[in-house]
N, C-alpha and C. Protein backbone atom coordinates (compact mmCIF):
# COMPACT_ATOMS: atom_id res chain seq x y z
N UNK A 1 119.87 87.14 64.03
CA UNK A 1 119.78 88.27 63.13
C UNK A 1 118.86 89.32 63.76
N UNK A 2 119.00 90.45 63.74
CA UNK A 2 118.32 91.82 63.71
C UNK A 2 116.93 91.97 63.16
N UNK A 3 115.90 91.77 64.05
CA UNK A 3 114.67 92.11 63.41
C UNK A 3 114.06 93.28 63.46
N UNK A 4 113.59 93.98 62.42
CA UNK A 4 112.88 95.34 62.45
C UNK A 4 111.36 95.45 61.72
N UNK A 5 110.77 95.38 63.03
CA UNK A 5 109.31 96.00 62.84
C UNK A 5 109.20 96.99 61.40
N UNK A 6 108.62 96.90 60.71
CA UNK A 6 108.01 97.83 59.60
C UNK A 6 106.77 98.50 59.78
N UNK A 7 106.79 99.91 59.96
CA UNK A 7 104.99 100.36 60.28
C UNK A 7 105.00 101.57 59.04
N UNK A 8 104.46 101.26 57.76
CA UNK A 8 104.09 101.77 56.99
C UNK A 8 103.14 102.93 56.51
N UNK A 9 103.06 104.15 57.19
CA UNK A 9 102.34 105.10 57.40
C UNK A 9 100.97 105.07 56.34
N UNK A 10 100.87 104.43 55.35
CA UNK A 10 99.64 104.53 54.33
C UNK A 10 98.87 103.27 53.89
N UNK A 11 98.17 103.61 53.85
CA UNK A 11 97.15 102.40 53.76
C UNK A 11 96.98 101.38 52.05
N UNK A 12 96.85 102.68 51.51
CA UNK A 12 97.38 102.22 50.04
C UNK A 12 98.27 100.59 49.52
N UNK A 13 97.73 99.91 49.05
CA UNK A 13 98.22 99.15 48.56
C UNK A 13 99.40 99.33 47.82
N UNK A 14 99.20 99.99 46.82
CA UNK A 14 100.41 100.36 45.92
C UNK A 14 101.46 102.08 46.53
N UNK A 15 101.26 102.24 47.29
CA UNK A 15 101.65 103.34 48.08
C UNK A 15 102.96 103.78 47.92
N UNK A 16 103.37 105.08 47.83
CA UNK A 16 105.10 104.75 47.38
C UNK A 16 105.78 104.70 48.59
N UNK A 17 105.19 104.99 49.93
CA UNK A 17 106.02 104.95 51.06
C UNK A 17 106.15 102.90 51.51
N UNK A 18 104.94 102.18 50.67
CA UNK A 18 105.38 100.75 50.99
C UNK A 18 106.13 100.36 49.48
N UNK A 19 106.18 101.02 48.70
CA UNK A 19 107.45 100.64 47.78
C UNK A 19 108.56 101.00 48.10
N UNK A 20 109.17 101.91 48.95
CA UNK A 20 110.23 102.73 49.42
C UNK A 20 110.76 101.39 50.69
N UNK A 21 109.46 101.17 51.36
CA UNK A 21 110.04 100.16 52.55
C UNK A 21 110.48 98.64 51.95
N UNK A 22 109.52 98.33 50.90
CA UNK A 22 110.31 97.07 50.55
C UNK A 22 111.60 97.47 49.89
N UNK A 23 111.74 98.61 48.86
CA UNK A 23 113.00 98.67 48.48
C UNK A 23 114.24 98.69 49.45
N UNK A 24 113.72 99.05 50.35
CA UNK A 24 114.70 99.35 52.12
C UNK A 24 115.19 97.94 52.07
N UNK A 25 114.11 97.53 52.48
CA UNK A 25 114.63 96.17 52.74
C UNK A 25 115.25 94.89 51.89
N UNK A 26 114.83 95.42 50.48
CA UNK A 26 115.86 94.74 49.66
C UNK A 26 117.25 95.05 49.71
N UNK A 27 117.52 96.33 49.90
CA UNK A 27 118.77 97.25 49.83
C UNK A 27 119.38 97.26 51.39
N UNK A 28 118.96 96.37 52.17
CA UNK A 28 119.54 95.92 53.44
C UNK A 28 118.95 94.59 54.17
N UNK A 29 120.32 93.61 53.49
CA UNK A 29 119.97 92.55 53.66
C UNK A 29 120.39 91.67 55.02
N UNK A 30 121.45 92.64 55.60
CA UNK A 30 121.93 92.27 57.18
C UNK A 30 120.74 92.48 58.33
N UNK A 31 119.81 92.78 57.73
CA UNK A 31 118.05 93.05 58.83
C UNK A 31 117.36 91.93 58.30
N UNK A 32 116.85 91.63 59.43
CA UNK A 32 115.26 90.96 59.00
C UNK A 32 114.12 91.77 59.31
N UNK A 33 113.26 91.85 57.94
CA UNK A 33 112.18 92.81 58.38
C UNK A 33 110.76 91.95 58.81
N UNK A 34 109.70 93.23 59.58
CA UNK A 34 108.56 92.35 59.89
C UNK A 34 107.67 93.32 59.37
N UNK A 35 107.38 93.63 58.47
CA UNK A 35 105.75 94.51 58.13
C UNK A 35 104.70 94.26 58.55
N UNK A 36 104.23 95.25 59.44
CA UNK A 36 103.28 95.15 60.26
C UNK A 36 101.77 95.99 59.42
N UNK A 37 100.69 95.11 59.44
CA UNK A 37 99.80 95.92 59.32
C UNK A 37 99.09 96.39 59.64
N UNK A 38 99.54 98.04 59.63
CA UNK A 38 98.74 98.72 60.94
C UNK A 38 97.41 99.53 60.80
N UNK A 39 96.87 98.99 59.61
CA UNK A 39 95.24 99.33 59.03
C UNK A 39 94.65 98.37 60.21
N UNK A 40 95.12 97.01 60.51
CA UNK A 40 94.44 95.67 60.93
C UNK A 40 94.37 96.41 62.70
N UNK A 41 95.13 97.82 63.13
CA UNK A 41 94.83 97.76 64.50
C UNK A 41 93.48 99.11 65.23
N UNK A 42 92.61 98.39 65.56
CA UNK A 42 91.61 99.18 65.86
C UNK A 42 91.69 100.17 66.88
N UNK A 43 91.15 101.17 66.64
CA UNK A 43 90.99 102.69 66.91
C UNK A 43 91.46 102.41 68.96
N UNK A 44 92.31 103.53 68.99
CA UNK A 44 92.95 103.55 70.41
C UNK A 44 91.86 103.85 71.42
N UNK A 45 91.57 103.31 72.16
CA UNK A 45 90.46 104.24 72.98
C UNK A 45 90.64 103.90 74.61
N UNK A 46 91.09 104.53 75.66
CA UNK A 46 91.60 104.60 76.65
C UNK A 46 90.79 103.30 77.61
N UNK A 47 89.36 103.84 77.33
CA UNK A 47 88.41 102.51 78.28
C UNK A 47 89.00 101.03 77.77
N UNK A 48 89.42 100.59 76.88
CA UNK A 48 89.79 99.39 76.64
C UNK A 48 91.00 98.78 76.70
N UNK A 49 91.74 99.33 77.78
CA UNK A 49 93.39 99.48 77.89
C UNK A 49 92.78 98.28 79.35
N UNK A 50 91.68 98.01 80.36
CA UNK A 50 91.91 97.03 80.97
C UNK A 50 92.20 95.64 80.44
N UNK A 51 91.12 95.75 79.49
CA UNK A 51 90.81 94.45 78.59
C UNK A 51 91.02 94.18 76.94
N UNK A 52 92.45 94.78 76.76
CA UNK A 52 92.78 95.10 75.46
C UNK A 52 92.21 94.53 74.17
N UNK A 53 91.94 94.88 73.07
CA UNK A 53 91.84 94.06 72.35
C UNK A 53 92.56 92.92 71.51
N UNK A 54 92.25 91.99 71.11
CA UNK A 54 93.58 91.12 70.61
C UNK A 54 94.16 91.88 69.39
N UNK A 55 93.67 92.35 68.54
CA UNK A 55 94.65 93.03 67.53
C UNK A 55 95.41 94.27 68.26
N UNK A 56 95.03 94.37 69.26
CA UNK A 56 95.74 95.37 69.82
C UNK A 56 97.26 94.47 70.55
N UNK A 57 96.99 93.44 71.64
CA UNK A 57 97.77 92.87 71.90
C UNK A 57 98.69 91.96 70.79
N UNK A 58 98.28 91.69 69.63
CA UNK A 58 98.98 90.80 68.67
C UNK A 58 99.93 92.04 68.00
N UNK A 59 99.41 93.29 68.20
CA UNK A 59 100.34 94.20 67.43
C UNK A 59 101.43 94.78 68.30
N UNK A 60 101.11 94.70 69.83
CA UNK A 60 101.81 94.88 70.89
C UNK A 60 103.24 93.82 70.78
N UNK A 61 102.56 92.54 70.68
CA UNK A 61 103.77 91.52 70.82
C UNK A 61 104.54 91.05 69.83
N UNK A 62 104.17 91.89 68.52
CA UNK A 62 105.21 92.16 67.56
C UNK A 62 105.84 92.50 67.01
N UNK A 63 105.38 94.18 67.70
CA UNK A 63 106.59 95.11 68.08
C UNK A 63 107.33 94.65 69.61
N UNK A 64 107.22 93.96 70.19
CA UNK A 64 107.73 93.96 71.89
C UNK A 64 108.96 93.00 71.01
N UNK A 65 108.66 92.16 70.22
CA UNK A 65 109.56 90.64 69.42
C UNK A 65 110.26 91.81 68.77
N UNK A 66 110.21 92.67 68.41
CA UNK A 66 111.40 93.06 67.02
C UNK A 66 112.40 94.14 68.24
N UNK A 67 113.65 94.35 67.24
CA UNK A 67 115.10 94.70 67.87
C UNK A 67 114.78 95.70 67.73
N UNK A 68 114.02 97.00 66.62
CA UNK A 68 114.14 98.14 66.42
C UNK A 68 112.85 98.32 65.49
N UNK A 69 113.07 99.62 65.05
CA UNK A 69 111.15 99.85 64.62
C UNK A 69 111.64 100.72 63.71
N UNK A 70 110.96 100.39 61.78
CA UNK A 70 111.43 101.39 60.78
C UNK A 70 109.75 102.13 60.53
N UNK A 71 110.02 103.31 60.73
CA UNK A 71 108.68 103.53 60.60
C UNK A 71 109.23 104.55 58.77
N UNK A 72 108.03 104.38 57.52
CA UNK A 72 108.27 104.80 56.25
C UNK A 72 106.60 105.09 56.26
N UNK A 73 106.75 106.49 55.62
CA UNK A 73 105.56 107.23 55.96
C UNK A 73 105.51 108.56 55.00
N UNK A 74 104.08 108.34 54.37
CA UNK A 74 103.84 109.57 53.40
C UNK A 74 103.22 110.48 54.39
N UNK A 75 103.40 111.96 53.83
CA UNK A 75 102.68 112.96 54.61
C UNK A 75 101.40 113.70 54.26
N UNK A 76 100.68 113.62 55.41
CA UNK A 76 98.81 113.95 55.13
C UNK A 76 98.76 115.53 55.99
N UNK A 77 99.11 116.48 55.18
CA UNK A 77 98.31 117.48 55.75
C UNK A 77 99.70 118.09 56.52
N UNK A 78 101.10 118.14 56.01
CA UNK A 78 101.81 118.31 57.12
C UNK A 78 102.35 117.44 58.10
N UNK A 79 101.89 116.59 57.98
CA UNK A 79 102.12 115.34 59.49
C UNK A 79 101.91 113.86 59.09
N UNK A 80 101.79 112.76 60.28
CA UNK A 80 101.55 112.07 60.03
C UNK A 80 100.25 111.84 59.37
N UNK A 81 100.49 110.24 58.85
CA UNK A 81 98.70 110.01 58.86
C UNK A 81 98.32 109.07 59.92
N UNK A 82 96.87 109.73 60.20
CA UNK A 82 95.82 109.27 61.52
C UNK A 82 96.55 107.91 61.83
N UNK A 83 96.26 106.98 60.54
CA UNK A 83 96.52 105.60 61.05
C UNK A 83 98.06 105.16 61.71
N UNK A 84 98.86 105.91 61.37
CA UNK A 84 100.20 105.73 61.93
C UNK A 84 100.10 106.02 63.18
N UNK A 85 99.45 107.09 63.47
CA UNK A 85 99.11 108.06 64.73
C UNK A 85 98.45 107.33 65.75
N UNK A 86 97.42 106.11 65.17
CA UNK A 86 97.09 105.42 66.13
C UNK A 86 97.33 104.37 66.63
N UNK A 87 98.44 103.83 65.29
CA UNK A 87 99.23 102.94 65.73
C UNK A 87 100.31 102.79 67.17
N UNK A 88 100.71 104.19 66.91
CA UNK A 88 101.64 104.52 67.95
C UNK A 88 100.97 105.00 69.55
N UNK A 89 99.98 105.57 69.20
CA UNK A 89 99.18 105.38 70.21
C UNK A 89 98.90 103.57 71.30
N UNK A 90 98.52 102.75 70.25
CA UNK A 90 98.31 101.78 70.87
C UNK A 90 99.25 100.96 71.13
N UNK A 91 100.50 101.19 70.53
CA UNK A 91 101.71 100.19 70.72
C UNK A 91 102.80 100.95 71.70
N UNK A 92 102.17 102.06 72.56
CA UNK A 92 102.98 103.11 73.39
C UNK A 92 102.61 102.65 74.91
N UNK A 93 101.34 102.05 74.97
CA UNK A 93 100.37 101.53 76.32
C UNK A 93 100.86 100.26 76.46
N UNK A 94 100.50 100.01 77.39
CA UNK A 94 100.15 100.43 78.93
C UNK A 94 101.33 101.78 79.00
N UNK A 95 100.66 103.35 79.31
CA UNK A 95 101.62 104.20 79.69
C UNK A 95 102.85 103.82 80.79
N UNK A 96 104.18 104.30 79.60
CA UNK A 96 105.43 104.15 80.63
C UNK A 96 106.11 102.56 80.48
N UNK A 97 105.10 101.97 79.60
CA UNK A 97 105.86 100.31 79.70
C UNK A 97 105.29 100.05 78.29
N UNK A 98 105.27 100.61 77.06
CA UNK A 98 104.70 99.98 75.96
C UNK A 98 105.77 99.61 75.21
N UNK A 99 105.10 98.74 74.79
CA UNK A 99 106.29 97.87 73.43
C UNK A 99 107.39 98.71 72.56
N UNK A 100 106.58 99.89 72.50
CA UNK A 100 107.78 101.15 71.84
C UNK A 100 108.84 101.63 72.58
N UNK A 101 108.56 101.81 74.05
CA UNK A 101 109.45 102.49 74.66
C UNK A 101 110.78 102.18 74.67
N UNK A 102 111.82 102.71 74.32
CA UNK A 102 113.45 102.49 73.95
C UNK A 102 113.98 102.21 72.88
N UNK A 103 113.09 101.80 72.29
CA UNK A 103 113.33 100.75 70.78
C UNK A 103 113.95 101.95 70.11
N UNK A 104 115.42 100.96 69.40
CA UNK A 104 115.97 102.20 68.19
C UNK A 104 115.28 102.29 67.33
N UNK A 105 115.05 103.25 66.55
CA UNK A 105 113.88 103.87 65.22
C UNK A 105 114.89 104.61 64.21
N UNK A 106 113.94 104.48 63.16
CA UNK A 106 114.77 105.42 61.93
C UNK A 106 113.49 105.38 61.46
N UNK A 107 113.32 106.60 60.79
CA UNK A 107 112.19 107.33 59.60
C UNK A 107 112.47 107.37 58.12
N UNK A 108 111.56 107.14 57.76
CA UNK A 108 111.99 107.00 56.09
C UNK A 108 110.61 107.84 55.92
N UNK A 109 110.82 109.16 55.00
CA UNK A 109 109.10 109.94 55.24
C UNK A 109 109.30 110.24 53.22
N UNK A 110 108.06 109.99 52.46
CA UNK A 110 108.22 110.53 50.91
C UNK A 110 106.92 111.32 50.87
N UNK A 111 106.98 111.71 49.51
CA UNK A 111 106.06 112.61 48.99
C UNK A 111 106.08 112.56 47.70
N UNK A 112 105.64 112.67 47.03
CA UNK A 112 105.03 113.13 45.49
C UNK A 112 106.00 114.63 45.12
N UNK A 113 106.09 115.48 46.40
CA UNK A 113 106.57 116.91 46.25
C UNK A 113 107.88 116.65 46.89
N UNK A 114 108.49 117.93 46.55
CA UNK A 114 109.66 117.93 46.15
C UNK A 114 110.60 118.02 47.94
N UNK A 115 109.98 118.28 48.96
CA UNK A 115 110.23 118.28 50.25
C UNK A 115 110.11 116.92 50.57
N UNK A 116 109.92 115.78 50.05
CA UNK A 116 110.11 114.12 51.05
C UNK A 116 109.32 114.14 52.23
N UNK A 117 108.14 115.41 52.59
CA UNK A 117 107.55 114.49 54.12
C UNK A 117 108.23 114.84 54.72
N UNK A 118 108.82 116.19 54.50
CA UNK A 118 109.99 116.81 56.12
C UNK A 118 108.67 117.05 57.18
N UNK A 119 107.56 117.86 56.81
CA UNK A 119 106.77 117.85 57.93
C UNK A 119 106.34 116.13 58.61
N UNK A 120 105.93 115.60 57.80
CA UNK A 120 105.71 114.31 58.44
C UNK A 120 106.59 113.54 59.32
N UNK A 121 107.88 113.91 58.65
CA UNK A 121 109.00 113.07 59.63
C UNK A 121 109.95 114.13 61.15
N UNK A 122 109.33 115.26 61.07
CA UNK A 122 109.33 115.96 62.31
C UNK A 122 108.05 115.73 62.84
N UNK A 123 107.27 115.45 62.53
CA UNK A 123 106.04 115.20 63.83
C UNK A 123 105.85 113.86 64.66
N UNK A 124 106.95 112.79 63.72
CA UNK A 124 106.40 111.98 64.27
C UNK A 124 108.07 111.45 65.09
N UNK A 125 109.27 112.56 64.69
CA UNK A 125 110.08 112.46 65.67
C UNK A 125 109.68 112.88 67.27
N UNK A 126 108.83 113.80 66.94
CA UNK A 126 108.34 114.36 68.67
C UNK A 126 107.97 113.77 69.36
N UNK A 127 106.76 112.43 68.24
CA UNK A 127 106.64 111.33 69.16
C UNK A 127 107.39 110.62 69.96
N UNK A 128 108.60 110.11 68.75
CA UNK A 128 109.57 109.37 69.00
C UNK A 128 110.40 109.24 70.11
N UNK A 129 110.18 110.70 70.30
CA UNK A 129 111.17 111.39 71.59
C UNK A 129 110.70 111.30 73.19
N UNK A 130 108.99 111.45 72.88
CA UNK A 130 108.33 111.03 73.74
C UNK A 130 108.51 109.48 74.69
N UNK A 131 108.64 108.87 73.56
CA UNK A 131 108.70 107.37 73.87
C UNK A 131 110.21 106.89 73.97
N UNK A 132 110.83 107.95 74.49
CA UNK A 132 112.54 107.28 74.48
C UNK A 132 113.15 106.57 73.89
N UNK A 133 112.61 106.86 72.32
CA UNK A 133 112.99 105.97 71.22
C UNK A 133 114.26 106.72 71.14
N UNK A 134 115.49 105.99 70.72
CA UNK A 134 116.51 106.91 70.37
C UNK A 134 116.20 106.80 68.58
N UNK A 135 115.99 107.80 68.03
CA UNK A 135 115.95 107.78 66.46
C UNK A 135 117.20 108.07 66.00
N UNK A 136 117.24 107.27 64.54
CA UNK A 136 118.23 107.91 63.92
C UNK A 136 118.48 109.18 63.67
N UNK A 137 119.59 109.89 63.42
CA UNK A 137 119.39 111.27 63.31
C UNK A 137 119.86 112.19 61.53
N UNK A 138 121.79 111.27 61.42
CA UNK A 138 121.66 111.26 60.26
C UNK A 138 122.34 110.28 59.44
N UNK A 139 122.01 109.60 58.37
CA UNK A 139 121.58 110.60 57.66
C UNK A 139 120.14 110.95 57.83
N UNK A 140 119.51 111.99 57.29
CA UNK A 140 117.71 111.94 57.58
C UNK A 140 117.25 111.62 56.28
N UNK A 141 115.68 111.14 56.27
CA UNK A 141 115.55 110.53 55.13
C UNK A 141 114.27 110.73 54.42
N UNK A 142 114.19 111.94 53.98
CA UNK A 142 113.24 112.58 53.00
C UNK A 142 113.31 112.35 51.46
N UNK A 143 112.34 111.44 51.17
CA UNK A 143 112.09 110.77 49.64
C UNK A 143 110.86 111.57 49.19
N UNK A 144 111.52 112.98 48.32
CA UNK A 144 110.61 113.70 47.58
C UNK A 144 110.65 112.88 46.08
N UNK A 145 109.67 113.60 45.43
CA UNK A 145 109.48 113.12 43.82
C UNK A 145 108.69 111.85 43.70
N UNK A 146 108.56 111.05 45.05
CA UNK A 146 108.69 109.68 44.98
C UNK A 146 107.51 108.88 43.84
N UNK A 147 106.80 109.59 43.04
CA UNK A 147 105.89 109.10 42.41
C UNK A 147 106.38 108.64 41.00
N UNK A 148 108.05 109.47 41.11
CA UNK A 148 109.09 109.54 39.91
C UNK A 148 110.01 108.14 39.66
N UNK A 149 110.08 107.34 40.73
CA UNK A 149 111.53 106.64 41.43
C UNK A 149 111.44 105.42 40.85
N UNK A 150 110.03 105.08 40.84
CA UNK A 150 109.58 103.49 40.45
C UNK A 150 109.08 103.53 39.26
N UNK A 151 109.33 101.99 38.63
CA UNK A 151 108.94 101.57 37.49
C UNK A 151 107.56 101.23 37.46
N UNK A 152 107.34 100.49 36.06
CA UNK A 152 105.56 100.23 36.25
C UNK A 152 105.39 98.50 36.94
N UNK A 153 106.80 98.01 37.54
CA UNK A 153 106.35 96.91 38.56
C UNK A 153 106.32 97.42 39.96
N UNK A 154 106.54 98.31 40.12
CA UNK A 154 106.74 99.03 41.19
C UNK A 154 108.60 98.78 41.89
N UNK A 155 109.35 98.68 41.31
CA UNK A 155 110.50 98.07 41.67
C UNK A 155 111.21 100.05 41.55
N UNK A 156 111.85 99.95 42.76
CA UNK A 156 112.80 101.32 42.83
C UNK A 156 114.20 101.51 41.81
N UNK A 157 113.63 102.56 40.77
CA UNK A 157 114.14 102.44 39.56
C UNK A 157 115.64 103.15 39.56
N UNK A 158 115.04 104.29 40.53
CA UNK A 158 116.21 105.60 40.69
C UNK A 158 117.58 105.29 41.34
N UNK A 159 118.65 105.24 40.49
CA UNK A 159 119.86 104.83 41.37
C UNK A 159 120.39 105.37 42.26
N UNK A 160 120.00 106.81 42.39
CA UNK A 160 120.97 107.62 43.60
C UNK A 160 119.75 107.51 44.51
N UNK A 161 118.38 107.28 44.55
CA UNK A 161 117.83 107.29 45.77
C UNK A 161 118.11 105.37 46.09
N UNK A 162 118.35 104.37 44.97
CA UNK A 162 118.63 103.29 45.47
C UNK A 162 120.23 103.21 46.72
N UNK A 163 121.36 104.13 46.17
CA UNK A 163 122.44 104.10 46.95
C UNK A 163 122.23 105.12 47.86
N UNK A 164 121.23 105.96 48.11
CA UNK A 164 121.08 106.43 49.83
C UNK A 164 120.17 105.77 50.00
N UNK A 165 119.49 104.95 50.13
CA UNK A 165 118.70 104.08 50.99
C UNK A 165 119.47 103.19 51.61
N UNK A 166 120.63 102.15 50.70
CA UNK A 166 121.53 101.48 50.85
C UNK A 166 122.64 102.05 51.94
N UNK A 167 122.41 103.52 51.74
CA UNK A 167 123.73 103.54 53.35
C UNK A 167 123.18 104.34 54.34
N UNK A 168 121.53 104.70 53.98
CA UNK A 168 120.74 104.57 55.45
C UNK A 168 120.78 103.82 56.17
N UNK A 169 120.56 102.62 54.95
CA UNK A 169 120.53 101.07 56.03
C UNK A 169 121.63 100.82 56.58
N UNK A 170 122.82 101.07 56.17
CA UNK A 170 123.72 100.92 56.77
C UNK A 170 124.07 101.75 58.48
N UNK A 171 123.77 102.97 58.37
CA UNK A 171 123.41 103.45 59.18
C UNK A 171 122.51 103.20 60.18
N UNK A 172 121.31 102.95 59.69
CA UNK A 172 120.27 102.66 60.58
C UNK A 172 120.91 100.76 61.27
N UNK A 173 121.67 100.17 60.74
CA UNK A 173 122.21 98.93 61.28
C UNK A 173 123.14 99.40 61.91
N UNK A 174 124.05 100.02 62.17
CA UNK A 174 125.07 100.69 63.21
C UNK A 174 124.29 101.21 64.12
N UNK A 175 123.12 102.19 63.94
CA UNK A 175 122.46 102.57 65.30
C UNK A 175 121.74 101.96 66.06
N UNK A 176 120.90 100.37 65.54
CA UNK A 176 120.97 99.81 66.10
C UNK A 176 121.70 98.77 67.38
N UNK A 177 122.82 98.61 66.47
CA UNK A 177 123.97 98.23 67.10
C UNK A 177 124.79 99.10 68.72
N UNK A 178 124.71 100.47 68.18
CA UNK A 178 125.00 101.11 69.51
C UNK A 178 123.95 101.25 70.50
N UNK A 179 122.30 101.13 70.13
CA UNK A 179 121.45 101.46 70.90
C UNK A 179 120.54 100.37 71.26
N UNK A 180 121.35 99.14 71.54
CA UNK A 180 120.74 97.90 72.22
C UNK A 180 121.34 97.22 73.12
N UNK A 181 119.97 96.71 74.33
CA UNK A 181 121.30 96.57 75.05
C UNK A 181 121.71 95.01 74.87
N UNK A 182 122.95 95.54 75.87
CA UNK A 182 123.80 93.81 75.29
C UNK A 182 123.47 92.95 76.57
């Protein structure tokens, strides 16, 4: 089966961009997901790339283990947030050979406002692009309102954002499919 890294842009416990990713992954059950937690990986800092740290290497070798990488991400300021930012930072190294490089990706970006994190999920395509990720392209996947969607268990209440998530995934499982190699 198809495993996909989960890197959850917010730190938040109850966060709607990690209610959006488990709903993902309820609503696509042909993946196996891996949620990664990327609060647990300490600050990138170039001098320590001889002698990595182990949460650095344990987060390395579990993105290097997964087929493709869903990154679901609220937006801080326009963009990503820091911690996503340094996630990708550290799972991009050793420059030119990091665990990210090639891996198919798809973005899932929300907001509270009525735009879904379009800035967030263009900044962190640039990354993406950087790292010869081939990303999904469409459908694209901006979850505005999102403070609206869920119930008070946190379970994704909204049916038309439940049936486009459902044929993102579908999507995002076809692009995997074309963008691995055999």
């Amino acid at each position: 089966m198809t495993t996909v890294a989960v890197l959850v842009g917010s730190l938040r416990k109850e966060s709607f961009s990690r209610k959006t990713a488990k709903a993902f992954a309820e609503l696509t059950p042909d993946l196996t997901f891996d949620f990664l937690d990327i609060g647990a990986v300490s600050y990138f800092n170039q001098d320590l790339e001889a002698n990595p740290p182990s949460d650095w290497t344990a987060f390395r070798d579990r993105i290097a283990a997964a087929d493709a990488i869903l990154f679901v991400t609220a937006e801080y300021n326009r963009s990503v947030p820091g911690v996503l930012k340094n996630a990708l930072d550290v799972a991009s190294r050793p420059y030119g050979q990091g665990a990210l490089m090639g891996k198919p990706a798809a973005i899932i970006s929300t907001s509270i406002g009525a735009i879904g994190g379009f800035g967030a999920n263009h900044h962190l395509r640039q990354s993406l692009c950087f790292l010869n990720m081939p990303t999904l392209e469409q459908p694209e996947a901006y979850i505005g309102n999102a403070g609206s969607l869920f119930d008070d268990e946190g379970n994704l209440a909204n049916e038309s954002t439940q049936d486009f998530l459902a044929k993102f995934g579908q999507a995002f499982k076809d692009h995997i499919a074309r963008n691995t190699a055999k």
